[in-house]
Protein backbone atom coordinates (compact mmCIF):
# COMPACT_ATOMS: atom_id res chain seq x y z
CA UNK A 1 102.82 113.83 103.66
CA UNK A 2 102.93 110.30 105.88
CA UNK A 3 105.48 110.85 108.81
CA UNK A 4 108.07 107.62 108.97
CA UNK A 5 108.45 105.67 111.80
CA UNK A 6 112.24 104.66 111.00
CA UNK A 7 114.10 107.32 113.19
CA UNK A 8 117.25 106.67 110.79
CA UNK A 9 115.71 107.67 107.90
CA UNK A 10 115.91 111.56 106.75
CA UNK A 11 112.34 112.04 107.45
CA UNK A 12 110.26 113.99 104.42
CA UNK A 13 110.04 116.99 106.36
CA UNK A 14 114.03 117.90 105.70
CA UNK A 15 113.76 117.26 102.20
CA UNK A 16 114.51 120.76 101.84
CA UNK A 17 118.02 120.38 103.61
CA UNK A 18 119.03 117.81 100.62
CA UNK A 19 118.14 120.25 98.46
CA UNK A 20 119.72 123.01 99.56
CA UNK A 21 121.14 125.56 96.88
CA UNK A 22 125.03 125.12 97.77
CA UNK A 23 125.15 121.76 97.84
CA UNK A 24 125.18 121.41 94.00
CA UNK A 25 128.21 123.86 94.37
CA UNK A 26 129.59 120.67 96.34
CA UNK A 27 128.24 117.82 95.01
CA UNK A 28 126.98 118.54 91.45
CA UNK A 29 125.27 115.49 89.97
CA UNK A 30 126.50 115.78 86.47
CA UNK A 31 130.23 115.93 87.51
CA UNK A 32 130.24 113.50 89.82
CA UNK A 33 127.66 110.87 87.39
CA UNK A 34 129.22 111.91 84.09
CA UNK A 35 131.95 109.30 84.14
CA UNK A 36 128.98 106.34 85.03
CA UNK A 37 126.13 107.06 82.71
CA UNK A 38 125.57 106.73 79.22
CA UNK A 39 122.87 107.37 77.18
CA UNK A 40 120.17 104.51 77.29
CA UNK A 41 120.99 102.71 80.03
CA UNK A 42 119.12 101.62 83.04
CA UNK A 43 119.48 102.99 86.15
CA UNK A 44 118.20 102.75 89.82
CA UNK A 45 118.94 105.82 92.13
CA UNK A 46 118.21 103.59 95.92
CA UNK A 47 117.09 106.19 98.54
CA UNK A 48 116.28 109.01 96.03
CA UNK A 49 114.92 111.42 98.78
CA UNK A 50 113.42 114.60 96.64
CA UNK A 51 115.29 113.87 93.92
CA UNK A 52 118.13 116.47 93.93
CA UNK A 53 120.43 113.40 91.65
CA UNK A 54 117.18 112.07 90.00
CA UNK A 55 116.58 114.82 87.02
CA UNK A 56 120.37 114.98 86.30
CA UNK A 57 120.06 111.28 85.43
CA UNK A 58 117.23 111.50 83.53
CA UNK A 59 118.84 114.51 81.64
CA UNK A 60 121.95 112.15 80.82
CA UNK A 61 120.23 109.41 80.12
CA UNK A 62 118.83 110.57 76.85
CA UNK A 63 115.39 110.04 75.60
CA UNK A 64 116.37 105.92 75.24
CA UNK A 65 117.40 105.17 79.25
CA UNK A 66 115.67 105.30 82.39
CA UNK A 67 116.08 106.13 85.94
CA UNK A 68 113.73 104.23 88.80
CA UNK A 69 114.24 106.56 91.60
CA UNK A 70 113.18 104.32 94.91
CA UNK A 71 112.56 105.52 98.35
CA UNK A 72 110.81 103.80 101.56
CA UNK A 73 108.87 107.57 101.99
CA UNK A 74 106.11 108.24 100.02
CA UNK A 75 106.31 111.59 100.84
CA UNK A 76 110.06 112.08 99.07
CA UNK A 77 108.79 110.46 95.80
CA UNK A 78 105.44 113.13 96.18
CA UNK A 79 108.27 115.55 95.55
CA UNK A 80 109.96 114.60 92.71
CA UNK A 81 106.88 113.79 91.36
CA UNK A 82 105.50 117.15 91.54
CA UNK A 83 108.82 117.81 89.38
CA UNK A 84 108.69 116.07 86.87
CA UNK A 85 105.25 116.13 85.85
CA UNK A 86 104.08 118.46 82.80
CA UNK A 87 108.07 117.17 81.86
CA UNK A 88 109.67 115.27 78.94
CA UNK A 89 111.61 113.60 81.87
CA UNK A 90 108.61 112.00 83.43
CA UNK A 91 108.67 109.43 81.01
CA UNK A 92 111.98 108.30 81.88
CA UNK A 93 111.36 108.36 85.28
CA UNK A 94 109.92 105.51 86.91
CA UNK A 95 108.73 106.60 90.72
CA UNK A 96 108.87 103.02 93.25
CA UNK A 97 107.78 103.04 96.43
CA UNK A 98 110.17 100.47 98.09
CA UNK A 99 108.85 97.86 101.25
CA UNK A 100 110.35 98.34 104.85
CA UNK A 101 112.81 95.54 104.89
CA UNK A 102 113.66 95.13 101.17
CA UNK A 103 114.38 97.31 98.07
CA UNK A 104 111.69 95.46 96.29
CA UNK A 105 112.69 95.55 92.76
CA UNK A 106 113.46 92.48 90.17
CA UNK A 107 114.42 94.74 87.19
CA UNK A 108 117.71 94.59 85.98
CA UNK A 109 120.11 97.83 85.73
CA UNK A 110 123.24 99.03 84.75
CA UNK A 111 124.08 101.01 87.58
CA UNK A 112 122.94 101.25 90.89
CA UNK A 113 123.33 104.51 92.40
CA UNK A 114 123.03 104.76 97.10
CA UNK A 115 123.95 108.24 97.57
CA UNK A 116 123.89 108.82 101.39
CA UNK A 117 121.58 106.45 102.30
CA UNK A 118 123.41 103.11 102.99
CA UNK A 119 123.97 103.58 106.59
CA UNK A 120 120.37 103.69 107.08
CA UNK A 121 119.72 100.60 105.96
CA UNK A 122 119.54 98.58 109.45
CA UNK A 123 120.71 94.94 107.57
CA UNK A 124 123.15 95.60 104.79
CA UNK A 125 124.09 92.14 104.20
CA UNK A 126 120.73 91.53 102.91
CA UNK A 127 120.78 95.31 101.17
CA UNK A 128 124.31 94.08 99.26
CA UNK A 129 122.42 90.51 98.28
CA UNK A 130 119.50 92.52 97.07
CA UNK A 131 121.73 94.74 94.62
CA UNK A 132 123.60 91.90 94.06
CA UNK A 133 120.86 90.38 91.90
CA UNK A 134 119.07 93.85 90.73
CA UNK A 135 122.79 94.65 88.67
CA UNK A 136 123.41 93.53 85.85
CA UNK A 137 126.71 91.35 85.44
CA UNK A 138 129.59 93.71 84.87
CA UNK A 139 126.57 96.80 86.19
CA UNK A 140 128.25 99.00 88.45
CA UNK A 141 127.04 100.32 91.93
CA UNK A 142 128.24 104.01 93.11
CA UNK A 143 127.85 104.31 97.05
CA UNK A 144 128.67 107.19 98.53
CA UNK A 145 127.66 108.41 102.61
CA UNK A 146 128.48 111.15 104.26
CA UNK A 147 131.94 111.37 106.03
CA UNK A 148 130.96 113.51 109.08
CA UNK A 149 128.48 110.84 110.02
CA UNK A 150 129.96 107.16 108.63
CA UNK A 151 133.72 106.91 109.83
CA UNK A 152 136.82 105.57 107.53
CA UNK A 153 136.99 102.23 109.90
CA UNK A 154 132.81 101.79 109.29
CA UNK A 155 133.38 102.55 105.41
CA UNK A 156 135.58 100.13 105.19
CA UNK A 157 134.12 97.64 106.74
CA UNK A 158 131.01 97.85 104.43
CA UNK A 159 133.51 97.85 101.79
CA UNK A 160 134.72 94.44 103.17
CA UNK A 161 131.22 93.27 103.19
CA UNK A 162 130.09 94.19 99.88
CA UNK A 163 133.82 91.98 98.21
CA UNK A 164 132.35 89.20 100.35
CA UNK A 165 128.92 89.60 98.58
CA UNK A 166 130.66 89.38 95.26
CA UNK A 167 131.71 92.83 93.96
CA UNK A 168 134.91 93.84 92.58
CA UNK A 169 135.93 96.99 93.73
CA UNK A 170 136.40 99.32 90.79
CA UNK A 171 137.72 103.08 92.23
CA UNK A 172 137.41 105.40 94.89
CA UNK A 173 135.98 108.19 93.38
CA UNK A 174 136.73 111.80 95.40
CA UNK A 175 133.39 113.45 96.80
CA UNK A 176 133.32 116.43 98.57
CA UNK A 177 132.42 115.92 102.26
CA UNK A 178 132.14 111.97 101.16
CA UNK A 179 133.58 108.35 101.41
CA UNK A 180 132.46 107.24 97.99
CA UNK A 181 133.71 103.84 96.42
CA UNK A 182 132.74 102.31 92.79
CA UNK A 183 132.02 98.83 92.36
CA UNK A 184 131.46 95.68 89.54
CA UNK A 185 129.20 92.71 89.89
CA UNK A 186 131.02 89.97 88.47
C-alpha cells in the first residue's frame, strides 16, 4: 500500500484503528445514517478511509441507490475494495480515488456524508465550494469530526464558513465523542 505524504491525513497503515470493534458500539452507522438515507438515492461518503460507514450505506440504500466512497489514499479504497468484492454491494459501490487539492467529482448527490475528515482538509473554503456544487439543491451534507481533536470555538467557526458558502443549517445531530452538524444547499 502507497505511504501518503500529507502528515494530516490518517495514513493507511491505522486503518485498523477506524475500524476497531467498539467503535460501532459508539458510533453505529445505521443509527446515526438512518434518519438521512433512503432507498435509491445518491450518496458520496468524502474521506471514506476503510470503509467502516461505506457498507452500511450501501445496505440502506437498497438495490436502486448508490454510495461513491472517495478517499485521497489508494491504499484505504484497496480495503474496502477487498470487501466488497464477490458482494451484491459492489455494484452499488462506486470506489474514487480523489486528487490532492480537490474532491474531484461532478456527479450530483443527495447527501454528502465527511465523517472525521474535514479538519484535514488544509483549504476548506474551497472544500465547502466543492460540495457546494456536488449537492444537489435541497441535498443535505452530514459533517461530523472528532471532539477531542477539533474544539467547540473551531467547529463553529467552520460552521460560520460553510452559512457563508450557502448552506442552511438544518440540526445538530448528537454523536458520541463528536461535534456533528446537518446541513441544506439551498
Amino acid at each position: 500500500m502507497e505511504k501518503e505524504t500529507n502528515q494530516r491525513v490518517c495514513p493507511v497503515e491505522n486503518a485498523g484503528m477506524l475500524e476497531h470493534p467498539l467503535r460501532r458500539l459508539f458510533q453505529n452507522p445505521s443509527k446515526i445514517l438512518k434518519p438521512y438515507i433512503k432507498p435509491g438515492m445518491n450518496i458520496l461518503e468524502f474521506g471514506c478511509g476503510p470503509g467502516f460507514f461505506t457498507l452500511d450505506i450501501a445496505k440502506m440504500l437498497g438495490e436502486s441507490g448508490k454510495v461513491i466512497a472517495a478517499d485521497l489514499q489508494e491504499g484505504m479504497l484497496e480495503i474496502v475494495r477487498k470487501k466488497i468484492q464477490n458482494t451484491a454491494l459492489k455494484d452499488r459501490i462506486e470506489l474514487f480515488k480523489c486528487p490532492q487539492d480537490k474532491i474531484g467529482i461532478t456527479e450530483q448527490v443527495d447527501l454528502f456524508l465527511a465523517f472525521y475528515v474535514v479538519h484535514e482538509v488544509p483549504d476548506q473554503h474551497r472544500l465547502f465550494t466543492e460540495i457546494k456544487s456536488i449537492l444537489k439543491p435541497g441535498g443535505k451534507l452530514l459533517i461530523v469530526e472528532p471532539g477531542f481533536h477539533v474544539k467547540k470555538k473551531e467547529f463553529e467557526a467552520m460552521t460560520g464558513n460553510l452559512i457563508d458558502a450557502g448552506f442552511i443549517v438544518e440540526s445538530r445531530p448528537k454523536v458520541c465523542f463528536s461535534r456533528a452538524i446537518i446541513l441544506k444547499n439551498k
